[in-house]
Protein backbone atom coordinates (compact mmCIF):
# COMPACT_ATOMS: atom_id res chain seq x y z
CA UNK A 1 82.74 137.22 63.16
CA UNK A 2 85.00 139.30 65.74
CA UNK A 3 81.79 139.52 68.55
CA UNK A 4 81.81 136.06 68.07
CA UNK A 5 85.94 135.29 68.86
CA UNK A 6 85.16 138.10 71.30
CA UNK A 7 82.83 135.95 73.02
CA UNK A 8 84.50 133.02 72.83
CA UNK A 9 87.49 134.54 74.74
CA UNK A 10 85.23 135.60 77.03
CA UNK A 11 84.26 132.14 77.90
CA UNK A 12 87.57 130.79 78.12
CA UNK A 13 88.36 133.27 80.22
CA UNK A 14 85.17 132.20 82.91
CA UNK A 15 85.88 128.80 82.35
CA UNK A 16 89.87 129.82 83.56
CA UNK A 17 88.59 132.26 86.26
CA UNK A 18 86.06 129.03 87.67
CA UNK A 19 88.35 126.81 87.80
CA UNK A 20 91.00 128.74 89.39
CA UNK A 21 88.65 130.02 91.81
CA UNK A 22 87.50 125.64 92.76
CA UNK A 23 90.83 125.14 93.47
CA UNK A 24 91.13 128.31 96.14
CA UNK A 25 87.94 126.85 97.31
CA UNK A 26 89.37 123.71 98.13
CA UNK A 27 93.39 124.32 99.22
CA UNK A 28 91.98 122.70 102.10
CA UNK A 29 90.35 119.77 101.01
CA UNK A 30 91.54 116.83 101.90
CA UNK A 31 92.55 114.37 99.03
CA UNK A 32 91.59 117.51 96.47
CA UNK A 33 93.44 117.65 93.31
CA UNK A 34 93.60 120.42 91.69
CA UNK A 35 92.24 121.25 87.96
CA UNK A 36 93.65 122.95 85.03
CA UNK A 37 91.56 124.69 82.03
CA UNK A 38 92.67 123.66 78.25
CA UNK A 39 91.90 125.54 75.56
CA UNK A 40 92.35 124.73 72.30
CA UNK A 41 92.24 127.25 69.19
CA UNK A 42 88.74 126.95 66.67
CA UNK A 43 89.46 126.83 62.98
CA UNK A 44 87.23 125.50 60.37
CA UNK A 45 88.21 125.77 56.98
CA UNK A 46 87.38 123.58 53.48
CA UNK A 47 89.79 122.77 50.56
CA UNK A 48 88.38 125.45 48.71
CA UNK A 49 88.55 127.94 51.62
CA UNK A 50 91.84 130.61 51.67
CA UNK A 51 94.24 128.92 53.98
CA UNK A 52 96.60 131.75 53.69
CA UNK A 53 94.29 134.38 55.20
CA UNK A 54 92.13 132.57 57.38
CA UNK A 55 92.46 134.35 60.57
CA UNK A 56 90.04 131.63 62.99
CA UNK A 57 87.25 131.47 64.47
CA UNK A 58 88.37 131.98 68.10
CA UNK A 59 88.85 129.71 71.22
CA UNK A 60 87.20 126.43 73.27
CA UNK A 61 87.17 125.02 76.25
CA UNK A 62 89.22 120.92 75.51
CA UNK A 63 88.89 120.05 79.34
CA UNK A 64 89.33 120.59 82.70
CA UNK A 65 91.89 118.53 83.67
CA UNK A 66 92.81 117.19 87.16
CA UNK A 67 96.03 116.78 88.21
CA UNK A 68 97.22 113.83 90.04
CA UNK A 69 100.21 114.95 91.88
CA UNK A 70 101.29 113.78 95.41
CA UNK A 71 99.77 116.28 97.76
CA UNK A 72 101.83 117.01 100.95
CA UNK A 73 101.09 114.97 103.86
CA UNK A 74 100.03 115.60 107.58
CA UNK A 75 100.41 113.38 110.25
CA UNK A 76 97.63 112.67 112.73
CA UNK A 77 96.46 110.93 116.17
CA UNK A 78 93.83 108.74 114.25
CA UNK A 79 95.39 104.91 113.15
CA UNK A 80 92.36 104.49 110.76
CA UNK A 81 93.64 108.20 108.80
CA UNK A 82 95.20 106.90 106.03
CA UNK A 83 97.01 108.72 102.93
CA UNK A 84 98.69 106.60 99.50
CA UNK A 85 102.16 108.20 98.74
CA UNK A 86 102.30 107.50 94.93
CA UNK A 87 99.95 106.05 92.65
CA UNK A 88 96.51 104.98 93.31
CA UNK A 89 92.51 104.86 94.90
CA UNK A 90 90.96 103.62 97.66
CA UNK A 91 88.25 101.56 96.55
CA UNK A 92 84.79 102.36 98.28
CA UNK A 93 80.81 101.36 98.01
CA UNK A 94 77.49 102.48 99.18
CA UNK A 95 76.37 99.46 100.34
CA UNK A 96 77.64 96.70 102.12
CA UNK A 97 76.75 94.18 99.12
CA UNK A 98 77.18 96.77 96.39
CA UNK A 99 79.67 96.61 93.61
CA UNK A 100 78.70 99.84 92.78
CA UNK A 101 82.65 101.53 93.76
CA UNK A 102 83.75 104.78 93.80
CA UNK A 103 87.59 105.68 94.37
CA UNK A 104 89.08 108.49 96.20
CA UNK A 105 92.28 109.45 97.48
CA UNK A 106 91.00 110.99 101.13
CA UNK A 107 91.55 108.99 103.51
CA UNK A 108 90.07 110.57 106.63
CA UNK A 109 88.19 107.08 107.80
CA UNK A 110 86.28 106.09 110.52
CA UNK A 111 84.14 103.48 112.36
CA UNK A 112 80.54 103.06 111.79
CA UNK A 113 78.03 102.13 114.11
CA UNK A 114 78.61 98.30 113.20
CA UNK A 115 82.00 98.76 113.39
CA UNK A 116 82.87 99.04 109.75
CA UNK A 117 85.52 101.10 108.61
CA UNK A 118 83.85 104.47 106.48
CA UNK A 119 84.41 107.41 104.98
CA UNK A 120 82.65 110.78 106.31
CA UNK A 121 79.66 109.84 103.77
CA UNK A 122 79.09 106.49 104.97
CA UNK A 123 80.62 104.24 102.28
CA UNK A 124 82.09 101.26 103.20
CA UNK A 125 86.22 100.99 102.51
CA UNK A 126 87.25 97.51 100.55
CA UNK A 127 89.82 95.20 101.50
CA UNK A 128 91.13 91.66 100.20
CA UNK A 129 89.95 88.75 102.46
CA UNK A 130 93.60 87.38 104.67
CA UNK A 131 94.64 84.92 106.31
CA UNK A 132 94.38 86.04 110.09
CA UNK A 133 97.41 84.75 111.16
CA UNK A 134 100.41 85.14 108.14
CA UNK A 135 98.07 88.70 106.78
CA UNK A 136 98.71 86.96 102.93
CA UNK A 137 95.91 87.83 100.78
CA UNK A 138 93.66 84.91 99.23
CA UNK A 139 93.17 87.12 96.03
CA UNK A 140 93.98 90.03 94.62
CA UNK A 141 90.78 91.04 92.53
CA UNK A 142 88.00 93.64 93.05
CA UNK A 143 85.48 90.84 93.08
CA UNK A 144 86.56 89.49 95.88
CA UNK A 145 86.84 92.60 97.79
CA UNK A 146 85.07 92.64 100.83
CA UNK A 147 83.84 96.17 103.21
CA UNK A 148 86.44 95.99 106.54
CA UNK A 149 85.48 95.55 109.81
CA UNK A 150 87.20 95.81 112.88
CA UNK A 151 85.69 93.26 115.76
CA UNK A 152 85.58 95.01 119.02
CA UNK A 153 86.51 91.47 120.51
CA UNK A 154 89.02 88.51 119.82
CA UNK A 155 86.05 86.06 119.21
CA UNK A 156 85.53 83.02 121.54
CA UNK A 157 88.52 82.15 124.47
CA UNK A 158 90.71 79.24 123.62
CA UNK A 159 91.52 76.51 125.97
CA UNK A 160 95.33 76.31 127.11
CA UNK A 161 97.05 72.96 125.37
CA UNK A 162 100.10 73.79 125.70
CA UNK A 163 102.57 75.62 128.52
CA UNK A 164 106.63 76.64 127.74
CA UNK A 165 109.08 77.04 129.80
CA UNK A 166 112.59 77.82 130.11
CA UNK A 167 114.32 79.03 133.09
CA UNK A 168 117.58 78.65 135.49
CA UNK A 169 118.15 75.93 138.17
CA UNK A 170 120.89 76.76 140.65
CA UNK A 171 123.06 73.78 140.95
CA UNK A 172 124.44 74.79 144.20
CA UNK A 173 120.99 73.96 145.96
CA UNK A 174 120.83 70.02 147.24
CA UNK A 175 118.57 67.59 148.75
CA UNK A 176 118.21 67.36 152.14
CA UNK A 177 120.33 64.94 154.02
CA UNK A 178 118.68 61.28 154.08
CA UNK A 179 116.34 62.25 150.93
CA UNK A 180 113.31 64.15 150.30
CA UNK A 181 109.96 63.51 152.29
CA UNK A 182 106.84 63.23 149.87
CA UNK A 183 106.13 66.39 147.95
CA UNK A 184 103.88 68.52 149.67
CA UNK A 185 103.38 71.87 147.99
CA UNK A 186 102.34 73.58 151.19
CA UNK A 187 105.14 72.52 152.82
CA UNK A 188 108.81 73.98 151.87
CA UNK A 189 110.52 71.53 153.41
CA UNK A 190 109.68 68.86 150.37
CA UNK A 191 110.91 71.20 147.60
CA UNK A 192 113.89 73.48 147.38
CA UNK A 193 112.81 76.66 148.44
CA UNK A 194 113.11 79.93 145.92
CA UNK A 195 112.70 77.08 142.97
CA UNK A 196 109.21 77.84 141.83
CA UNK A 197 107.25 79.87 139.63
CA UNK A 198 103.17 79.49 137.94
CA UNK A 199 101.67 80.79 135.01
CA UNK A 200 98.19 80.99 134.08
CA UNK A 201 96.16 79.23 131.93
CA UNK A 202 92.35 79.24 130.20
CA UNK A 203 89.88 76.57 129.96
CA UNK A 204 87.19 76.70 127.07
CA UNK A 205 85.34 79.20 128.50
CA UNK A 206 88.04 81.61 129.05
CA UNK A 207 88.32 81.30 132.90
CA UNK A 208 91.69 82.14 134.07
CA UNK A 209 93.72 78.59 136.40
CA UNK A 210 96.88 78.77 138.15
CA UNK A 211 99.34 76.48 137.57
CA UNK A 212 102.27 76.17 140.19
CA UNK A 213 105.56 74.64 139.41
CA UNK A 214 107.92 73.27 142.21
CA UNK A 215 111.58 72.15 141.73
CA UNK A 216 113.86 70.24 144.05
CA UNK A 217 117.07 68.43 143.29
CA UNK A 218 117.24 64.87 143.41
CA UNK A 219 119.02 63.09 146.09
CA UNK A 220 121.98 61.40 144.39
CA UNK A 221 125.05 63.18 144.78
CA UNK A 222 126.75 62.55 141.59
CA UNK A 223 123.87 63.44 138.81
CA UNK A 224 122.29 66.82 137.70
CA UNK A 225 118.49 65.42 138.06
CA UNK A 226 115.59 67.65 139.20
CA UNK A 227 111.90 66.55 139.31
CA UNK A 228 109.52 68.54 138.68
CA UNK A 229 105.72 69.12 140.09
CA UNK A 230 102.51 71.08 138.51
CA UNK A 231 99.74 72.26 140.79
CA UNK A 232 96.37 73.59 139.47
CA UNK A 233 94.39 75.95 141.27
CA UNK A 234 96.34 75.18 144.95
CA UNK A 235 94.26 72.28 144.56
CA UNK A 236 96.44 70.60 147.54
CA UNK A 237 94.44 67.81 149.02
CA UNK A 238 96.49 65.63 151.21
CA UNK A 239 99.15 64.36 149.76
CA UNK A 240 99.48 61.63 147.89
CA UNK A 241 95.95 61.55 147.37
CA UNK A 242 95.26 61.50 143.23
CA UNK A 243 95.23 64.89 141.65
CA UNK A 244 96.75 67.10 144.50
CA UNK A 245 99.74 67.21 142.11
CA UNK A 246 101.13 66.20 138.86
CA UNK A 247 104.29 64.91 138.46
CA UNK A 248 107.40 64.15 138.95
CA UNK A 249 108.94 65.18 135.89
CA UNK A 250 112.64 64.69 135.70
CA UNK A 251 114.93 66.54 134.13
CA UNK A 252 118.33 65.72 133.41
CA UNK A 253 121.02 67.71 132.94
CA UNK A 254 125.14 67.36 132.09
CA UNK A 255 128.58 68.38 133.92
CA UNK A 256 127.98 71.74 131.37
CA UNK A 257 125.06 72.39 132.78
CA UNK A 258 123.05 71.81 129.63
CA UNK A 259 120.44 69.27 129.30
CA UNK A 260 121.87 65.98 128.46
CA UNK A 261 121.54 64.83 124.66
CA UNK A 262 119.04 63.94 123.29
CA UNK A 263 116.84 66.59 124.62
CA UNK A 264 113.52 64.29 123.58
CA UNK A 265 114.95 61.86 126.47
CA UNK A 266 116.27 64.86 128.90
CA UNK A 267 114.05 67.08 129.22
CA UNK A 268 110.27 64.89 128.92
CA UNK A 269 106.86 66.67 128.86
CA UNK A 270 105.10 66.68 131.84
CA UNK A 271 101.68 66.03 131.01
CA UNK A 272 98.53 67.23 132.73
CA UNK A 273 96.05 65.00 131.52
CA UNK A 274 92.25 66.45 130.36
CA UNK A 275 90.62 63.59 132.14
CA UNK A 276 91.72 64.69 135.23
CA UNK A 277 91.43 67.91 134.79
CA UNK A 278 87.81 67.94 133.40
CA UNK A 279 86.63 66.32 136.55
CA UNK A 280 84.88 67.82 139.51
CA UNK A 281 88.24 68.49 142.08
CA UNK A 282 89.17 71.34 139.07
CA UNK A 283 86.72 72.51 137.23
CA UNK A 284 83.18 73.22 138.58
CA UNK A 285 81.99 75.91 135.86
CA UNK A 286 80.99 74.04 133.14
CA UNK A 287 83.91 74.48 131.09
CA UNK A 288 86.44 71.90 130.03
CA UNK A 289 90.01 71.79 128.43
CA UNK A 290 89.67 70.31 124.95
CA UNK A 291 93.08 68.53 125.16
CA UNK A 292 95.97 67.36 127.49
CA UNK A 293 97.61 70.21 129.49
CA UNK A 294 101.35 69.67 128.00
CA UNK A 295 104.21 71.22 129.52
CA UNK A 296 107.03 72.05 126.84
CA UNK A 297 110.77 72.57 128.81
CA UNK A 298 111.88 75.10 125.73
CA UNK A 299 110.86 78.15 124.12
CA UNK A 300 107.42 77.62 121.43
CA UNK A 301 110.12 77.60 119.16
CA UNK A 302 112.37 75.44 120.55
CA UNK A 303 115.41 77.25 120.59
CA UNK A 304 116.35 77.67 124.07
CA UNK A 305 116.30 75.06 127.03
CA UNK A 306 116.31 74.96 130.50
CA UNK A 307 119.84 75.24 131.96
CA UNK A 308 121.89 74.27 135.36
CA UNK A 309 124.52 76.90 136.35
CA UNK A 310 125.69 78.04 139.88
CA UNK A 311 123.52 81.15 139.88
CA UNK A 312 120.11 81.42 141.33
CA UNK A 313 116.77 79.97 140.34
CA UNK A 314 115.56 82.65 137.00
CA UNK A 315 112.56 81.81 134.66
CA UNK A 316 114.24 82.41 131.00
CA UNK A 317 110.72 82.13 129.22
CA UNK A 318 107.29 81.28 130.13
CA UNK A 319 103.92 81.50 127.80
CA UNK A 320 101.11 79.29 126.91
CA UNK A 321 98.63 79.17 124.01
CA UNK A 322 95.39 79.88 125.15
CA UNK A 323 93.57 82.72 125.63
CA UNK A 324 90.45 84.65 127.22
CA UNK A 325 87.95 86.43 125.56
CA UNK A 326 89.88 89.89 124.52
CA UNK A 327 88.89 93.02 124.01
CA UNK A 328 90.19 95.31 121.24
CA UNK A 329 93.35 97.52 122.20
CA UNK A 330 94.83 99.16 118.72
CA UNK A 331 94.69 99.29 115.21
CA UNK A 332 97.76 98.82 112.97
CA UNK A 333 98.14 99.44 109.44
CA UNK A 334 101.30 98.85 107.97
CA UNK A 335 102.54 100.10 103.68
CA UNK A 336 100.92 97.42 102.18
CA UNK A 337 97.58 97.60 103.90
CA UNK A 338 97.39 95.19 106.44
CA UNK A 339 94.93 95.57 109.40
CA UNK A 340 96.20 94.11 112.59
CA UNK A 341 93.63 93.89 115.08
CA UNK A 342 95.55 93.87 118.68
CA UNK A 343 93.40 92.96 121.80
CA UNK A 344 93.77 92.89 125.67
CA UNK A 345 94.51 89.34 125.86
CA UNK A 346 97.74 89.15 124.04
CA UNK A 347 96.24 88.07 120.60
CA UNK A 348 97.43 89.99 117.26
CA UNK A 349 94.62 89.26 114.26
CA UNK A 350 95.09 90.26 110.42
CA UNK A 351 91.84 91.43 110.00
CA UNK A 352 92.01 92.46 106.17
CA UNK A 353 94.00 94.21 103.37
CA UNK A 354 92.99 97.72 102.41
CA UNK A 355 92.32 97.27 98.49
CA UNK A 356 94.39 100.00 96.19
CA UNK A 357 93.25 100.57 92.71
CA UNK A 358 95.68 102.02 89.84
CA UNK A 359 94.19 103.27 86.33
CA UNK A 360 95.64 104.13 83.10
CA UNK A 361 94.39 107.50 83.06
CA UNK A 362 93.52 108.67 85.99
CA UNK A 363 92.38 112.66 83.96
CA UNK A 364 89.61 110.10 82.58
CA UNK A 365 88.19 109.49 85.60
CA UNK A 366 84.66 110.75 85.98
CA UNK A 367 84.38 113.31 89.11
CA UNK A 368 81.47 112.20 91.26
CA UNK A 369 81.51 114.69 94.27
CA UNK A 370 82.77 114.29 97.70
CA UNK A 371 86.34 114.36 96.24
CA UNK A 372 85.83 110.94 94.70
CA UNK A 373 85.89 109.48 91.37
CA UNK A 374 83.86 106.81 88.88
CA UNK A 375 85.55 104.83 86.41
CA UNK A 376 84.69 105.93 82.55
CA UNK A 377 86.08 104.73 78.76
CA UNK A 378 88.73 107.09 78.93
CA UNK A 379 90.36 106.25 82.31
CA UNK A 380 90.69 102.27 81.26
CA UNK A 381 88.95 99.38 83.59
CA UNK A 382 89.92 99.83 87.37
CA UNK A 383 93.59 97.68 87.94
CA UNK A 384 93.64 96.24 91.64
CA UNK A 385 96.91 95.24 93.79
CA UNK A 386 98.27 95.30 96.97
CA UNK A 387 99.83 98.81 98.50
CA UNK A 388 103.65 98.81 98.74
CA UNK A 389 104.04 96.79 96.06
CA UNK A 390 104.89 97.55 91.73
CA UNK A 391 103.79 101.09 90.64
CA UNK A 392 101.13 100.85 93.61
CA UNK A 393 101.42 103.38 96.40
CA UNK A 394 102.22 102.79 100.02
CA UNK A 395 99.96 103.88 102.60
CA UNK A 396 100.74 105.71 105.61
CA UNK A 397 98.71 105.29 108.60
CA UNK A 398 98.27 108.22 110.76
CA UNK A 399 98.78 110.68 107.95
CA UNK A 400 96.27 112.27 105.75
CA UNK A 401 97.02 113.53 102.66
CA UNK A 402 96.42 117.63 101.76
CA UNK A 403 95.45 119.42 98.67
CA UNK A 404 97.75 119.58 95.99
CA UNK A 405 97.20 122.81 95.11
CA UNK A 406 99.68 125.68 95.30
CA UNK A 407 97.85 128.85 96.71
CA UNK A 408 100.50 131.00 95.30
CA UNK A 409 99.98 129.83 91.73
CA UNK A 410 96.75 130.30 91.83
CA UNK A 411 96.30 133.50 92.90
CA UNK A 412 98.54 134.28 89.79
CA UNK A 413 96.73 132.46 87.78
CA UNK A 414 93.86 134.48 88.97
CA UNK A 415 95.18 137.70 87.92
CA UNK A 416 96.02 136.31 84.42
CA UNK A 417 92.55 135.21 84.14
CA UNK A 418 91.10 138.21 85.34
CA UNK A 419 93.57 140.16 82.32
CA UNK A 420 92.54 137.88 79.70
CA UNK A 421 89.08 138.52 80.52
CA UNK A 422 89.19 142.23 80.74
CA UNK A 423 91.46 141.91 76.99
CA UNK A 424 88.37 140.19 75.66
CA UNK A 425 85.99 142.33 76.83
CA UNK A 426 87.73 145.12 75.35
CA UNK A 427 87.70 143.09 72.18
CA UNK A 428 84.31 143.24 72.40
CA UNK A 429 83.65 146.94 73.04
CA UNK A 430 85.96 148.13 70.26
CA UNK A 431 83.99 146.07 67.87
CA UNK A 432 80.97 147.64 68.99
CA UNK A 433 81.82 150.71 68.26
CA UNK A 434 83.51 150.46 65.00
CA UNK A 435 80.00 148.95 63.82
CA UNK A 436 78.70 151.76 65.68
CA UNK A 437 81.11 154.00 63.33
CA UNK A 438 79.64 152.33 59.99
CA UNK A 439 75.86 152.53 60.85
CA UNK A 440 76.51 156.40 61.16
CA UNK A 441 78.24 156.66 58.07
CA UNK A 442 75.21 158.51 55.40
């Protein structure tokens, strides 16, 4: 009975001594956790068996447990390194239409050859399908999950429908004595001069226009009128032919300086309509604009107007909606697991959601290799949710997160393996010989 306790010591002991030794093996692992041997004692016994003096039949192995503390953090040059601060997985698969998922806490991602985001064993990272432009997630479930992929460009260009503009007009500046002569944009003498600006604007194939604006105060004395012109593309034919220009817009303004109220009636749209633009004078690619070309006097959100004040001519704000075929420029990733997509011309895409998974027990997870993990009856059915959010970690872009295991401890650990072992062994030779002492006793 005592070789066999012996022995079982023994094995404890290797089992300690391995599993000390896998976590020195990987202190630099990223996404490791480390494992810790339980032993339990063996007793078997019967109701008719001497409770009182039974000694035991030695020692076993209960499990190797992992332990799912936060490993330290380090910060990195790569957006698509991410680490979870707190609790939870990233959810992978094999395949693009598998189901089959593993879950893992490294985070050391990259881009495949189809631009899919993967880890360094080519499975695909899952994320919640969004709405590109608010980021909210249509639905929170791992059957909906989806492999993420970032677009190298910003899909096909969008035709310009609208045009804002805010800026200064300096109320100092008058018409000409006797009136204006008719607006010629290449000639300053019809407009007042310093009182323009252009922007630029796409048709439906992406191709970059010009359009010019040109101010100039209206003759009467007494009011705060301006009118306003639009060229596109310099396309000055004589003037007045139809289409050199398009215009006049005029825009009213009070003693303040502020347009006068209502706004609606103050400050109209100047309207560049499609028709015109679609025909041969403009456009001789091929393309078209889908809609009229509508310029807004305010911010896109309507905030802020043009003004009149005795300081010089000053754009406040000028954009426009359209845009040219863009290619990709960053990668964001914010706590809850947003992708934004940002590209060269100007637009900002929520791409997907980077899917975190939480489990009741995480020590009943089923190691798989490649520091990863399978779900199993003891670790309870996979619970998804968004990062950032509940008892769900955030995730920090940039960052990857280390080992959690303490070298120091486990070199201790080491030695207190290695005495426990060398205790047991010497168990083992004193038994010898005292049955060594009884088979020489005549």
């Amino acid at each position: 009975m005592s070789f066999n306790i012996a022995l079982s010591g023994l094995a404890a002991s290797q089992k300690d001594l391995d599993t000390t030794a896998n976590n020195i093996a990987n202190v630099n692992t990223t996404g490791f956790k480390e494992s810790r041997a339980e032993f339990a004692d063996v007793y078997a016994g019967s109701i008719f068996s001497p409770g009182r003096t039974k000694v035991g039949d030695g020692v076993a192995t209960s499990q190797v447990a992992q332990q799912f503390s936060q490993g330290a953090l380090r910060f990195t040059s790569n957006s698509l390194d991410m680490a979870i601060t707190g609790d939870g997985f990233f959810a992978m698969t094999p395949d693009l239409g598998s189901r089959d998922m593993t879950f893992t806490r490294a985070g050391a991602f990259k881009l495949s050859k189809d631009n899919f985001i993967v880890d360094n064993n080519g499975n695909y990272l899952q994320g919640y399908p969004v709405d590109p432009s608010t980021g909210q997630a249509s639905s929170i479930s791992l059957s909906t999950t989806e492999p993420v992929q970032i677009p190298s460009t910003a899909g096909a260009p969008r035709s310009t429908t609208n045009i804002y503009m805010t800026m200064n007009l300096n109320s100092t500046l008058t018409a000409p004595v006797g009136g204006w002569p008719t607006f010629d944009p290449s000639d300053k003498s019809t407009y007042n001069q310093g009182s323009t600006t252009s922007t630029t604007v796409y048709d439906s194939l992406g191709e970059p226009h010009i359009v010019s604006f040109y101010f100039r105060r209206t003759p009467t004395a007494t009011d705060n009128n301006w009118e306003v012109y639009a060229v596109f593309d310099d396309k000055t034919a004589t003037p007045p032919a139809v289409g050199s220009y398009f215009g006049p817009t005029t825009l009213d303004f009070d003693a303040n300086g502020v347009p006068s109220v209502p706004v609606t009636t103050s400050l109209p749209d100047l309207v560049m309509p499609k028709a015109t633009l679609n025909s041969a004078a403009y456009l001789t690619n091929g393309a078209q604009f889908t809609s009229d070309l509508t310029v807004n006097f305010s911010n896109e959100a309507g905030t802020n107007y043009p003004t009149q004040y005795s300081s010089k001519f000053e754009v406040g704000s000028l954009s426009q909606d359209g845009t040219t075929v863009g290619r990709l420029t960053s990668i964001d990733i914010d706590a809850s697991g947003k992708v934004l997509a940002s590209y060269s011309n100007g637009d900002q895409t929520y791409l997907s959601q980077i899917t975190i998974v939480k489990f009741a027990n995480p020590q009943g997870l089923t190691q798989s290799g490649n520091t990863s993990w399978k779900t199993s009856l003891r670790s309870g059915a996979p619970i998804a949710g968004e990062g950032n959010s509940g008892t769900l970690g955030s995730i920090n872009s940039s960052a990857l997160e280390q080992s959690n295991v303490n070298l120091t401890n486990e070199l201790v650990d080491l030695i207190a393996a290695q005495r426990n072992f060398q205790a047991n062994s010497r168990a083992l030779e004193i038994n010898s010989s005292l049955q060594q002492t009884i088979l020489q006793i005549r």
